[in-house]
C-alpha atoms as a PDB file:
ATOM      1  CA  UNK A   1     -16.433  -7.303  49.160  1.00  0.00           C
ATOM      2  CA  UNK A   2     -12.994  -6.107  48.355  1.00  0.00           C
ATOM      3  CA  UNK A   3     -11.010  -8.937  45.845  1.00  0.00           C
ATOM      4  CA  UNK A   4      -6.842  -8.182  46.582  1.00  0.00           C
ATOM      5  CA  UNK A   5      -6.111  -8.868  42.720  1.00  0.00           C
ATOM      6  CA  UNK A   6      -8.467  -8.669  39.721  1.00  0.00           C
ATOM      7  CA  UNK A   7      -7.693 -10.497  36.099  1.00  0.00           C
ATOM      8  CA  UNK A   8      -6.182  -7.494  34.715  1.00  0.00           C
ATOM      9  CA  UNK A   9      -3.650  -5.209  35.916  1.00  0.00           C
ATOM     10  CA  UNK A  10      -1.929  -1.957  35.558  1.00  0.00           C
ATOM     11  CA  UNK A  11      -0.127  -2.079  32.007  1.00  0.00           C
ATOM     12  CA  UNK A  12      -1.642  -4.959  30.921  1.00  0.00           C
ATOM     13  CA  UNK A  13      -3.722  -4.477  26.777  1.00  0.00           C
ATOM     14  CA  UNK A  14      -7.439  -4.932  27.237  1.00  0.00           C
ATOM     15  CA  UNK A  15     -10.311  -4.857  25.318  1.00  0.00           C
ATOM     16  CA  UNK A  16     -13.870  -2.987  26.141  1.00  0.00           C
ATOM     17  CA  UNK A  17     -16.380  -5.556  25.313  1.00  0.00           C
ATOM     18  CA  UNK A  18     -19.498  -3.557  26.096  1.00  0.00           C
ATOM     19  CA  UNK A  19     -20.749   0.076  26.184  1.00  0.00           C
ATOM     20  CA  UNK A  20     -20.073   2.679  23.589  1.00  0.00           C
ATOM     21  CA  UNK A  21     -16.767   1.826  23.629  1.00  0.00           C
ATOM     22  CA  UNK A  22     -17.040  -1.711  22.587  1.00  0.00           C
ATOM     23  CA  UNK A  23     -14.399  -2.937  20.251  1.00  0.00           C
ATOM     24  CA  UNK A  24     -11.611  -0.164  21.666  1.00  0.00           C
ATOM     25  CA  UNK A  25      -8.639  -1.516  23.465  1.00  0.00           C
ATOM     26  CA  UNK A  26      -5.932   0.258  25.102  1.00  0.00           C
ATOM     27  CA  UNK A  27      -3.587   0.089  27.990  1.00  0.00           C
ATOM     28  CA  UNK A  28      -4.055   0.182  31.798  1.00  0.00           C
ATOM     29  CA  UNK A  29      -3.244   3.207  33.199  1.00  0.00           C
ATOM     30  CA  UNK A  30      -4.285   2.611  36.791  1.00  0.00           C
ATOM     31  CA  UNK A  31      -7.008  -0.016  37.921  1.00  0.00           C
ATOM     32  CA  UNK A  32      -9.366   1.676  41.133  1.00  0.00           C
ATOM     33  CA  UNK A  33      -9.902  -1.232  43.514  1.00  0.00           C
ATOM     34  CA  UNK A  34     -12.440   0.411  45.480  1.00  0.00           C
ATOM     35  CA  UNK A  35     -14.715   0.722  42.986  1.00  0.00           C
ATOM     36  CA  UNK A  36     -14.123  -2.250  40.546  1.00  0.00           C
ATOM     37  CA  UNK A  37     -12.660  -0.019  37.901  1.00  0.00           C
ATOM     38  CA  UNK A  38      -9.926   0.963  35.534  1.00  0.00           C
ATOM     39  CA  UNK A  39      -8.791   3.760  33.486  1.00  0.00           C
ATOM     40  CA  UNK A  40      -7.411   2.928  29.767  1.00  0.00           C
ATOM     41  CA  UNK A  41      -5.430   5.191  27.565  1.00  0.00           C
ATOM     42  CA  UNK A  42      -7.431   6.630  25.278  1.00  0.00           C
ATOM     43  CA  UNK A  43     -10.778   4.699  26.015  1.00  0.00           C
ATOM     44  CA  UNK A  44     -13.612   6.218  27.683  1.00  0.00           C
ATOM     45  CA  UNK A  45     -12.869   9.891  27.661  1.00  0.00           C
ATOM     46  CA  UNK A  46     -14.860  13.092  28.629  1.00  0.00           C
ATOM     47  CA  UNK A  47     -14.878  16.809  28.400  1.00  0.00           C
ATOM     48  CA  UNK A  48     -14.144  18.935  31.756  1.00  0.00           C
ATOM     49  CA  UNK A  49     -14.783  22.430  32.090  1.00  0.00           C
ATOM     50  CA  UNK A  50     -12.308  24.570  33.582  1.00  0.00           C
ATOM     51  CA  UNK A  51     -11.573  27.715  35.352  1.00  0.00           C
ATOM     52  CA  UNK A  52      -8.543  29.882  34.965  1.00  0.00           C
ATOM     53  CA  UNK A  53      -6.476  29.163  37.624  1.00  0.00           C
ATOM     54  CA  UNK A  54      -2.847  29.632  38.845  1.00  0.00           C
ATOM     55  CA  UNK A  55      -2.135  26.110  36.931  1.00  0.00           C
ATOM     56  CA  UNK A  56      -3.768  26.759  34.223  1.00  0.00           C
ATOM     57  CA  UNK A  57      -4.378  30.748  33.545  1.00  0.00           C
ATOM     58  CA  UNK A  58      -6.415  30.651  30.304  1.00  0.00           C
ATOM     59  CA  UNK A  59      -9.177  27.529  31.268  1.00  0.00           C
ATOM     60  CA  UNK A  60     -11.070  25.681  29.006  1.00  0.00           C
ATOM     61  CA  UNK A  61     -12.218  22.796  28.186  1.00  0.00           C
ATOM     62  CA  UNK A  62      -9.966  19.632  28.934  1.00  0.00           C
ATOM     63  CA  UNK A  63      -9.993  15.740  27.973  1.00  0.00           C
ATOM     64  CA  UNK A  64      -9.322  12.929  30.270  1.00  0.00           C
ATOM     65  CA  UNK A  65     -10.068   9.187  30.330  1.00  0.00           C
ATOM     66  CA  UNK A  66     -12.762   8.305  33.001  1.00  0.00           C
ATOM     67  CA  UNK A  67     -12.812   5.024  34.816  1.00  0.00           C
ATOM     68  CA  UNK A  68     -13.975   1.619  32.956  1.00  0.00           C
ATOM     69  CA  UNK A  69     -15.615  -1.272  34.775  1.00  0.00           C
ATOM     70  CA  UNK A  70     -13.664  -3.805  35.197  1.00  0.00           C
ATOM     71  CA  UNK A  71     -16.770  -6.672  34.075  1.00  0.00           C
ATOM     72  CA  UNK A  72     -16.270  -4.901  30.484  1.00  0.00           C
ATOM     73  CA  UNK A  73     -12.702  -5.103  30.234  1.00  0.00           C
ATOM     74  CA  UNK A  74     -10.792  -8.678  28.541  1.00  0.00           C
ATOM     75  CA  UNK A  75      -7.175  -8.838  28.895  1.00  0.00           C
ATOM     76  CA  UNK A  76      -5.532  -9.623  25.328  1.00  0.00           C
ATOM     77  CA  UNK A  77      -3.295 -12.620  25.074  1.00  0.00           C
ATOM     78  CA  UNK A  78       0.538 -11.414  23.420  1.00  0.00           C
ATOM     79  CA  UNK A  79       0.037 -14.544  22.120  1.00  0.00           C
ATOM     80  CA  UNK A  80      -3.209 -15.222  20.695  1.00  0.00           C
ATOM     81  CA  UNK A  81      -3.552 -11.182  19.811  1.00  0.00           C
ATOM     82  CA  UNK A  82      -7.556 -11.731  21.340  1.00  0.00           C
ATOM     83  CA  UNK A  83      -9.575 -10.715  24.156  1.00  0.00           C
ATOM     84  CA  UNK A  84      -9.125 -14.149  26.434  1.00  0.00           C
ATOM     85  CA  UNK A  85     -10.529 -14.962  29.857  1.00  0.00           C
ATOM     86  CA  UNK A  86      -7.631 -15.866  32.380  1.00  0.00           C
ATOM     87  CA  UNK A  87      -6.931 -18.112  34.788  1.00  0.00           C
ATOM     88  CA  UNK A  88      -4.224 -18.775  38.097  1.00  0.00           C
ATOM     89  CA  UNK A  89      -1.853 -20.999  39.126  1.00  0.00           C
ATOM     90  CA  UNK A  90       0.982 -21.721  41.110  1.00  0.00           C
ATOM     91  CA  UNK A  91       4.235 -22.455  39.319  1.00  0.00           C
ATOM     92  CA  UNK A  92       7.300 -25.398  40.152  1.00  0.00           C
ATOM     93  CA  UNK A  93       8.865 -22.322  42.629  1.00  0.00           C
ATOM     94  CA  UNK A  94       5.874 -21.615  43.982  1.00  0.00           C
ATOM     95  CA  UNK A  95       4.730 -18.344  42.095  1.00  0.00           C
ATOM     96  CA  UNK A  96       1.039 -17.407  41.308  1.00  0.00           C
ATOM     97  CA  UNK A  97       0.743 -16.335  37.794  1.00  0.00           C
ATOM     98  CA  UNK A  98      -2.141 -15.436  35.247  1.00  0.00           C
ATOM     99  CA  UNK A  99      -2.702 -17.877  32.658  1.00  0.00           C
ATOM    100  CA  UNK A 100      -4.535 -17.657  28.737  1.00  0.00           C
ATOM    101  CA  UNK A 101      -7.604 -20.231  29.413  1.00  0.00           C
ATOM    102  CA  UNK A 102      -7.176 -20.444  25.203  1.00  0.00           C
ATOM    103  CA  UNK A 103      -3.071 -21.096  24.351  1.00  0.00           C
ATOM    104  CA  UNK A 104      -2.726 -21.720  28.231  1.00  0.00           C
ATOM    105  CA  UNK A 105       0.317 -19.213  27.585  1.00  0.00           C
ATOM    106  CA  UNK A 106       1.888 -17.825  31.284  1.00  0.00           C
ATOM    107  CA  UNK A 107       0.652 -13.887  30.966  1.00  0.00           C
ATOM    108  CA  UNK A 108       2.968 -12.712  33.708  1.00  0.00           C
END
């Protein structure tokens, strides 16, 4: 059951409405289609261990953002500055574009 596009998109603001990260928002670094998921700056991160390698000679222990599902993710309207559900439609010229369901504001 793969979906070609998804309510929110790489760069877009979002907000994590569930999990322990409920209440964080952040922007979209890269959304995994596969798998329904997204990674957000600064949301969501865990500790890797490390060995020294050619890369990276002393090792350690390293920080990265792990993927988000998508289901607790809300895009937030530039307008309305909350966490709105969005809609499609087709413009005059014949362009499919994300819509705020709340201000009805054009998001793309």
């Amino acid at each position: 059951m793969l979906q070609d596009s998804f309510h929110v998109r790489k760069g877009d603001t979002v907000q994590v409405m569930k999990g322990r990260e409920r209440g964080k928002s952040g922007k979209v670094v890269k959304v995994i289609t596969k798998h329904h998921r997204a990674i957000v700056e600064k949301v969501n991160r865990v500790k890797r261990h490390s060995r020294p390698s050619a890369q990276m000679p002393t090792g350690g222990i390293l920080e990265k953002d792990a993927p988000i599902q998508l289901s607790n993710l809300m895009l937030l309207c530039p307008k309305c500055r909350r966490p709105v559900r969005t809609g499609k439609k087709i413009l005059q010229d014949g362009t499919k574009v994300r819509f705020c369901k709340k201000c009805k504001e054009v998001l793309d």
